[in-house]
Protein backbone atom coordinates (compact mmCIF):
# COMPACT_ATOMS: atom_id res chain seq x y z
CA UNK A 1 112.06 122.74 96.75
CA UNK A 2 108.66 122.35 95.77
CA UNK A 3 107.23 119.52 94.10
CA UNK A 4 104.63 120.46 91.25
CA UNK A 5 101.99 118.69 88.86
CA UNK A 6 102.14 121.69 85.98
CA UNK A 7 100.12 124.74 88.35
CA UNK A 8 99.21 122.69 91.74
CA UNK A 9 101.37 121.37 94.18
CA UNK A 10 101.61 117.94 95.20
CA UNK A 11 100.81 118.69 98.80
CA UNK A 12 97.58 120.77 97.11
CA UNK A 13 96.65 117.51 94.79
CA UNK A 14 96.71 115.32 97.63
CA UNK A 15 94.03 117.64 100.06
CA UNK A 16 91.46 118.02 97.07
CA UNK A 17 91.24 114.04 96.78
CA UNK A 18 90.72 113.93 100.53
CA UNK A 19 88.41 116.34 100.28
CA UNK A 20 86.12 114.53 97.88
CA UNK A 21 86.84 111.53 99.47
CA UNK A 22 87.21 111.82 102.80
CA UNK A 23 90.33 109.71 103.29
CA UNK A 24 93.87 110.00 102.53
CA UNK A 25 94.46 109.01 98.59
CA UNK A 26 96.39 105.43 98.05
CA UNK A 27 99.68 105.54 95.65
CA UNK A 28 97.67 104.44 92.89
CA UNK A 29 94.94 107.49 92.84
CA UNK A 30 97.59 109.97 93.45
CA UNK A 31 99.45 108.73 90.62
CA UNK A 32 96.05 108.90 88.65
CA UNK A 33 95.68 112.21 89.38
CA UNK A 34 99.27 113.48 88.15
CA UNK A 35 99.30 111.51 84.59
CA UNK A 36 95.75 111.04 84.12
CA UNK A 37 95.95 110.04 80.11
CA UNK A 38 98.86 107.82 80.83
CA UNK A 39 97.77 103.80 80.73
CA UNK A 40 98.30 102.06 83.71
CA UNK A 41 100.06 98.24 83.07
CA UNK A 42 97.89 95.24 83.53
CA UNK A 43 98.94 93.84 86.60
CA UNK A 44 97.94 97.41 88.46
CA UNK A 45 94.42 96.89 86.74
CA UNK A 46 94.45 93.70 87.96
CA UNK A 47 94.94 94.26 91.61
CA UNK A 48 92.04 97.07 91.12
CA UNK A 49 89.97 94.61 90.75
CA UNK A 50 90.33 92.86 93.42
C-alpha cells in the first residue's frame, strides 16, 4: 500500500525537500510539508528555536 499526501507520495514529498535542501528532511519539516495550514503546539515552536 501506498502512502499519499492528496496527489504525491510520501516517498515523492520526502526527495523534493532533499532536493532543495540537500539533506534528508527532520520529522518536523516533513510533517510541515503534509499539513502545512495546520498550527503546530507551542512546545514544537519552542524547540525550533533553539
Amino acid at each position: 500500500m501506498v502512502q499519499v499526501t492528496g496527489k504525491k507520495s510520501y516517498a515523492r514529498v520526502r526527495e523534493e525537500l532533499k532536493a532543495s535542501k540537500g539533506q534528508d528532511p527532520s520529522r518536523l519539516e516533513m510533517f510541515r510539508a503534509y499539513y502545512p495550514k495546520m498550527e503546530l503546539p507551542k512546545i514544537w515552536k519552542l524547540q525550533m528555536q533553539l
